[in-house]
C-alpha atoms as a PDB file:
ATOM      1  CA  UNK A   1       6.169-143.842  25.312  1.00  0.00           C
ATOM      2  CA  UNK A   2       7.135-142.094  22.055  1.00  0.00           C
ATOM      3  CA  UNK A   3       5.832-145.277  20.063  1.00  0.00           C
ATOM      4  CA  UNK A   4       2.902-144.887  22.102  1.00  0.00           C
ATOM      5  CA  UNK A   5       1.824-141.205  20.804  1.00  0.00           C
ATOM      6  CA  UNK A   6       2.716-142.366  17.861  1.00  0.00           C
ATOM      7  CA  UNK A   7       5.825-139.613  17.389  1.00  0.00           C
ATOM      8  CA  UNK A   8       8.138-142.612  16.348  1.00  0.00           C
ATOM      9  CA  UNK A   9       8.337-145.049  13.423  1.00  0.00           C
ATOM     10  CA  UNK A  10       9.850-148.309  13.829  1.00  0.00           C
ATOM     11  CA  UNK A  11      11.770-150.893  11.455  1.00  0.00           C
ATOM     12  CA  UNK A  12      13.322-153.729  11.456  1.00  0.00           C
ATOM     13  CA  UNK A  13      13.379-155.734  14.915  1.00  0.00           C
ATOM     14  CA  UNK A  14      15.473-157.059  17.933  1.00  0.00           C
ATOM     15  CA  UNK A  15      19.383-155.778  18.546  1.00  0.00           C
ATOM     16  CA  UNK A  16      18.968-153.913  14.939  1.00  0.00           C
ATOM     17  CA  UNK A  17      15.289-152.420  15.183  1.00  0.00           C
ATOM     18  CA  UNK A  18      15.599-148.821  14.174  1.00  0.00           C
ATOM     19  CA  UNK A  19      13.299-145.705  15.130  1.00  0.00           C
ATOM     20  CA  UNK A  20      12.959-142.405  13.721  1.00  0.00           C
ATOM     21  CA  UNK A  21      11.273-139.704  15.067  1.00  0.00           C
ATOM     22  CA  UNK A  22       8.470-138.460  12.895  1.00  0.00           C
ATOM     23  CA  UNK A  23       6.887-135.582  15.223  1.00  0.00           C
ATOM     24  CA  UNK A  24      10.084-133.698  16.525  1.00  0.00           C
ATOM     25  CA  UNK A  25       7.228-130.783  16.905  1.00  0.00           C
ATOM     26  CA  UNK A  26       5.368-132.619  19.302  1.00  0.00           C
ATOM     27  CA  UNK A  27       8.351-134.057  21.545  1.00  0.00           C
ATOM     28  CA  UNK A  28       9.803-130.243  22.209  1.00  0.00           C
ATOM     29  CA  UNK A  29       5.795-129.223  22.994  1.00  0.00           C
ATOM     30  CA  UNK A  30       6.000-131.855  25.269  1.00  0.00           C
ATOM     31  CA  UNK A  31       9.635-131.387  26.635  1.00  0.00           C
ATOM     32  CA  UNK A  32       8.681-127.463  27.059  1.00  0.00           C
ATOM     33  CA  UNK A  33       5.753-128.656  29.263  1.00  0.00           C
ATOM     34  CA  UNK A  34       8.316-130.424  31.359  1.00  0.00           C
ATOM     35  CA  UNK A  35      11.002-127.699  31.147  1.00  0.00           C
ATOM     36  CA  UNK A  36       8.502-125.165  32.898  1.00  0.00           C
ATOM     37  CA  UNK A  37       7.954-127.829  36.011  1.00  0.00           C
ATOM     38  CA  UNK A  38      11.649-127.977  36.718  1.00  0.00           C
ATOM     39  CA  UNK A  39      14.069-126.703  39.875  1.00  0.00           C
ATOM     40  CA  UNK A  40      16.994-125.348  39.589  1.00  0.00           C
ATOM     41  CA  UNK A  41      18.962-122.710  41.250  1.00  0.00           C
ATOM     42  CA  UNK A  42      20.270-119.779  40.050  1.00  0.00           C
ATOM     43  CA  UNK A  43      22.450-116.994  41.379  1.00  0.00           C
ATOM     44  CA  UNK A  44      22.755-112.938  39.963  1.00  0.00           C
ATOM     45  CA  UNK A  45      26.243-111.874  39.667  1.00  0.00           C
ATOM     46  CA  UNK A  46      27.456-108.022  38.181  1.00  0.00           C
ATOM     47  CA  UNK A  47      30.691-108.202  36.267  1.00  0.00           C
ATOM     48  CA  UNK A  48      32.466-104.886  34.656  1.00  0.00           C
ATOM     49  CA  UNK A  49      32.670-105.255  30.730  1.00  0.00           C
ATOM     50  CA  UNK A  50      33.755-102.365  28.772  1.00  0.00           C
ATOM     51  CA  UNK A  51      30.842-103.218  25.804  1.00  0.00           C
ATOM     52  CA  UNK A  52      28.572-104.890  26.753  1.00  0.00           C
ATOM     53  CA  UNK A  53      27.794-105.715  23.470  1.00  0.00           C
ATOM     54  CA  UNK A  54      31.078-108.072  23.744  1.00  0.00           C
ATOM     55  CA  UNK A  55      30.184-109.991  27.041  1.00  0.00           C
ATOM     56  CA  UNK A  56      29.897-113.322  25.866  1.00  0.00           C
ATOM     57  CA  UNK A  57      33.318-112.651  24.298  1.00  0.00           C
ATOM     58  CA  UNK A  58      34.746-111.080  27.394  1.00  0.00           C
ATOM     59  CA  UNK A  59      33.376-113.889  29.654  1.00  0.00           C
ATOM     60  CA  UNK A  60      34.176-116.646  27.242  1.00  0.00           C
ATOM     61  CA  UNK A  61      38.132-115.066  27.312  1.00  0.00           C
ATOM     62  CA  UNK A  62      38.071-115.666  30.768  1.00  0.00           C
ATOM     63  CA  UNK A  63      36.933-118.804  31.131  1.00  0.00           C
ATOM     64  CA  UNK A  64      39.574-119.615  28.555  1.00  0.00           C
ATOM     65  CA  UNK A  65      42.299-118.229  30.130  1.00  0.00           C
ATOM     66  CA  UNK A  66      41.663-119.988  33.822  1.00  0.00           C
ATOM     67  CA  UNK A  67      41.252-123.495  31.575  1.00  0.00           C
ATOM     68  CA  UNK A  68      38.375-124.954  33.397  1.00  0.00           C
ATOM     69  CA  UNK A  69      37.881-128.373  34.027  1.00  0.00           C
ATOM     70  CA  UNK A  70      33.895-128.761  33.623  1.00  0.00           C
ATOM     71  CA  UNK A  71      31.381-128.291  30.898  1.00  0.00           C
ATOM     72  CA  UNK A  72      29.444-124.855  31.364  1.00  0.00           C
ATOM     73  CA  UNK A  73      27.500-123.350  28.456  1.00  0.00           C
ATOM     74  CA  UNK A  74      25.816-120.023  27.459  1.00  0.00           C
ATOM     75  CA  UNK A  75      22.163-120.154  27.400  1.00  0.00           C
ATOM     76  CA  UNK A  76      19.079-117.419  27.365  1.00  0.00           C
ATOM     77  CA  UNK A  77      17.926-114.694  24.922  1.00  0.00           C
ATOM     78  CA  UNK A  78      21.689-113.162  24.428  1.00  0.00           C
ATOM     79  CA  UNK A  79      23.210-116.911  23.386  1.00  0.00           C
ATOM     80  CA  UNK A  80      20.300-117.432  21.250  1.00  0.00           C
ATOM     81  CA  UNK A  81      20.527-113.973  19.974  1.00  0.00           C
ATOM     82  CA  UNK A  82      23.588-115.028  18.057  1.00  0.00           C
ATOM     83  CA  UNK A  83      22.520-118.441  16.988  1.00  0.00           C
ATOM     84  CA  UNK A  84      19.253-117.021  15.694  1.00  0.00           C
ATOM     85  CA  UNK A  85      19.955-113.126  15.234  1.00  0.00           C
ATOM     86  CA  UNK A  86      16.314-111.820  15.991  1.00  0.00           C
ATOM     87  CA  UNK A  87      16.486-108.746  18.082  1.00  0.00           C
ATOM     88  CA  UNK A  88      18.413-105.320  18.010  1.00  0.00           C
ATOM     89  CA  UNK A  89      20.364-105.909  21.591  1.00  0.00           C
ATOM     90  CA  UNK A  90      20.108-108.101  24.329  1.00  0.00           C
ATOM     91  CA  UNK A  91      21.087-107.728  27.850  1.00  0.00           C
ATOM     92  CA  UNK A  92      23.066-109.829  30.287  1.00  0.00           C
ATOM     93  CA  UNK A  93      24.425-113.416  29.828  1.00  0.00           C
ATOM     94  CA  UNK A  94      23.660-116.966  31.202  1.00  0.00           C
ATOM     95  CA  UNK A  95      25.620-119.225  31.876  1.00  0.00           C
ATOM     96  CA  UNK A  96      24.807-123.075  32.549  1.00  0.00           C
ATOM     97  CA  UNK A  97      27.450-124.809  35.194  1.00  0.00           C
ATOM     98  CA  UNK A  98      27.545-128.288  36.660  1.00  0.00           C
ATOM     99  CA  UNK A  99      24.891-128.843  39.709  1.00  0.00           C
ATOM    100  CA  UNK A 100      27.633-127.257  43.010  1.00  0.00           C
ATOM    101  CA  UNK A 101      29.975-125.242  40.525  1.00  0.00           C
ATOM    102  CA  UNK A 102      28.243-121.702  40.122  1.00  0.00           C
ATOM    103  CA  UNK A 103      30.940-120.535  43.099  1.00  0.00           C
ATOM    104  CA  UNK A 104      33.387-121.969  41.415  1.00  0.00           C
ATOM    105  CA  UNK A 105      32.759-120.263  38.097  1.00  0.00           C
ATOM    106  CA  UNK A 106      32.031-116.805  39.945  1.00  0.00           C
ATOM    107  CA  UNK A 107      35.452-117.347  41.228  1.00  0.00           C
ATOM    108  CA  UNK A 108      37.311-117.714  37.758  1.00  0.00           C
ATOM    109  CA  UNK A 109      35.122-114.749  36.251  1.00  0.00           C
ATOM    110  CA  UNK A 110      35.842-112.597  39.170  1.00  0.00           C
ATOM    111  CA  UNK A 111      31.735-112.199  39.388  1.00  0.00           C
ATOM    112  CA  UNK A 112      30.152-110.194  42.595  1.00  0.00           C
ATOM    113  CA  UNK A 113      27.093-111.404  44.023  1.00  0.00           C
ATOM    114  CA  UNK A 114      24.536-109.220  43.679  1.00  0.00           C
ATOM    115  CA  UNK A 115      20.789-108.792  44.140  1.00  0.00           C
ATOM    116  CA  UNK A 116      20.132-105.828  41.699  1.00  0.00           C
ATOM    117  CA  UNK A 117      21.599-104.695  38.534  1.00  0.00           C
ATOM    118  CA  UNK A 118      22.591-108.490  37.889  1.00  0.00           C
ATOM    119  CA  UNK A 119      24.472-108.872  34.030  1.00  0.00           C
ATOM    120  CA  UNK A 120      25.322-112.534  34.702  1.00  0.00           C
ATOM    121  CA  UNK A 121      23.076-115.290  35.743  1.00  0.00           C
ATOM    122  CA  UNK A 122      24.916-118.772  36.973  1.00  0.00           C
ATOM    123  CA  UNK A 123      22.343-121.806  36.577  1.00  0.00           C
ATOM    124  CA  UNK A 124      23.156-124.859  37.983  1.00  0.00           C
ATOM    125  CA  UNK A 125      21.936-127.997  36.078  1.00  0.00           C
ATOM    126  CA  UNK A 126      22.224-131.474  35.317  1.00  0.00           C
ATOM    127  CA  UNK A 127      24.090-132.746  33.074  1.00  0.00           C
ATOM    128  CA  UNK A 128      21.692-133.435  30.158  1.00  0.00           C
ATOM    129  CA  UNK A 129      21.475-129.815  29.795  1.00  0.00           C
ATOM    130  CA  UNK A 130      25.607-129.568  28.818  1.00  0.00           C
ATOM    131  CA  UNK A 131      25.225-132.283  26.328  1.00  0.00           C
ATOM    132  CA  UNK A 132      25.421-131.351  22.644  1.00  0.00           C
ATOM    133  CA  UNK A 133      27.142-128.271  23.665  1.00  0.00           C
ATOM    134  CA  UNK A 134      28.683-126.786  20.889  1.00  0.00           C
ATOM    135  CA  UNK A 135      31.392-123.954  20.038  1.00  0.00           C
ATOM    136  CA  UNK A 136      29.390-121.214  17.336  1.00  0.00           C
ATOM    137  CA  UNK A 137      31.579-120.575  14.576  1.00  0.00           C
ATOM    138  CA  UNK A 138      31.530-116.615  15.570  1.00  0.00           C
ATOM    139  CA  UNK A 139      32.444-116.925  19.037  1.00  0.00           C
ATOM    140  CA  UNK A 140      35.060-118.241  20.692  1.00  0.00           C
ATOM    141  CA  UNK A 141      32.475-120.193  23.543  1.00  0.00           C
ATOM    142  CA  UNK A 142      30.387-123.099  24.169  1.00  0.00           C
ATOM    143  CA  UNK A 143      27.201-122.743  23.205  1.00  0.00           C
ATOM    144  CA  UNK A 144      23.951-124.793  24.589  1.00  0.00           C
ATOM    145  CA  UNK A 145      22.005-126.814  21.805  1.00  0.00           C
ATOM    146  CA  UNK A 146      18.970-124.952  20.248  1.00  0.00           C
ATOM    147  CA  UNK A 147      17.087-127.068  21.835  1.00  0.00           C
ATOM    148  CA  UNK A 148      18.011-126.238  25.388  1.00  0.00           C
ATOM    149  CA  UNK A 149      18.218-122.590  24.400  1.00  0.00           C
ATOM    150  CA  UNK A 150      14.868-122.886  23.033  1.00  0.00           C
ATOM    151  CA  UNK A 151      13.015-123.980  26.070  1.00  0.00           C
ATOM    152  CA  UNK A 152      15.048-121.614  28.307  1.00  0.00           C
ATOM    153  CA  UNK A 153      13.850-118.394  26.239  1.00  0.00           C
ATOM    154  CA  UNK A 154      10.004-119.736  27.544  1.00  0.00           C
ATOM    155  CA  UNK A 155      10.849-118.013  30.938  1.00  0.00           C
ATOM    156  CA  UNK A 156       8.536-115.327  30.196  1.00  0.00           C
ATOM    157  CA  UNK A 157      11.427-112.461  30.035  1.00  0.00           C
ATOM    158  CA  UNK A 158      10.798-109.250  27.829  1.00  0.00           C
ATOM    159  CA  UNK A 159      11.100-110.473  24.414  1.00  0.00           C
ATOM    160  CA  UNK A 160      12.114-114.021  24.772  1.00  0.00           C
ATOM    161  CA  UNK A 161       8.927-115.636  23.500  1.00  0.00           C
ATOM    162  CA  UNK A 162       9.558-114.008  19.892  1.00  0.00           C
ATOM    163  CA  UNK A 163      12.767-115.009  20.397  1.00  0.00           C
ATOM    164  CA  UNK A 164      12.020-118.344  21.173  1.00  0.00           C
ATOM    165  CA  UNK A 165       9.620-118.527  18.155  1.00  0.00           C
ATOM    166  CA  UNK A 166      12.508-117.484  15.493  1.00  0.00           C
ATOM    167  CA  UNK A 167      14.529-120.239  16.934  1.00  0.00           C
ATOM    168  CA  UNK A 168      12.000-123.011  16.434  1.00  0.00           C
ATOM    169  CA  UNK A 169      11.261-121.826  12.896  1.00  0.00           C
ATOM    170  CA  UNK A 170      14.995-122.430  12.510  1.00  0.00           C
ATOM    171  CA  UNK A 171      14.544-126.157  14.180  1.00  0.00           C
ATOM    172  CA  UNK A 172      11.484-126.915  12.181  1.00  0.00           C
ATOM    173  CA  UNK A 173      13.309-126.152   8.931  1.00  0.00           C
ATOM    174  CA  UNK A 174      15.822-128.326   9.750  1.00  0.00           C
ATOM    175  CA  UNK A 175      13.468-130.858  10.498  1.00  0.00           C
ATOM    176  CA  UNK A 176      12.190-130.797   6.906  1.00  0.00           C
ATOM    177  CA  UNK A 177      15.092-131.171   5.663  1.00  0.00           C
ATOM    178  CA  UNK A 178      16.363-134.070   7.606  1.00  0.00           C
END
């Protein structure tokens, strides 16, 4: 499909035929189309933190200290606000967990359920979305890819489109220089 639309070049052939992506622009264009189409479910939790300026910290601490056993990430406009630093403050945190584990990592984080004045939102996902996960140098958490965190800030939320812009201009430069 890729070779197709002509996003890929191809050399050499058989076992050791190599392909490079040549439009990484167009594949995430076409990726965010698909990102908007998908189902998932998520579930609004309140937890107390004394800053919330710290709550990726705070809830990162946590997780830590109850060693869990499955991938989760942060995600949304407050993890990409530190991978991208864009706006003045964000609110709330998101956190992506294994498809069946969002009770699970309530439970460790000591989260309530609640359906206003949510600061934590528990998405559960496939896989694919926990891989290339990464720990940011600044904060002691997992962190998803830009790429996920990219087409997660297209939700439509407050200010997440010019966040979402800043963090592609930080992809494409990266794609020039690769």
């Amino acid at each position: 499909e890729l070779t197709l639309r002509e996003w890929v070049e191809s050399s050499g052939g058989g076992p050791s035929k190599r392909r490079m992506l040549t439009r990484p622009e167009k594949l995430l264009h076409a990726w965010a189309e698909q990102w908007q189409e998908r189902k998932e479910k998520q579930t609004k939790w309140y937890t107390f933190v004394e800053n919330p300026k710290h709550m990726l910290a705070d809830l990162a601490d946590r997780i830590d200290d109850q060693r869990i056993d499955f991938p989760w990430a942060f995600t949304g406009a407050t993890a990409a606000n530190v991978v991208a630093p864009l706006l003045t403050s964000t609110e709330g945190a998101e956190i992506i967990v294994p498809k069946g584990y969002a009770d699970r990592m309530a439970d460790v984080l000591g989260l309530k359920s609640v359906s206003k004045g949510a600061n934590v939102t528990l998405i559960e996902r496939e896989p694919a979305s926990l891989l290339y996960r990464y720990r940011h140098s600044d904060h002691p958490a997992f962190f998803a890819s830009a790429y996920i965190l990219y087409l997660d800030l297209l939700d439509g939320r407050g200010r997440n489109k010019e966040l979402a812009d800043h963090l592609r201009e930080q992809l494409e430069s990266l794609w020039q220089r690769n």
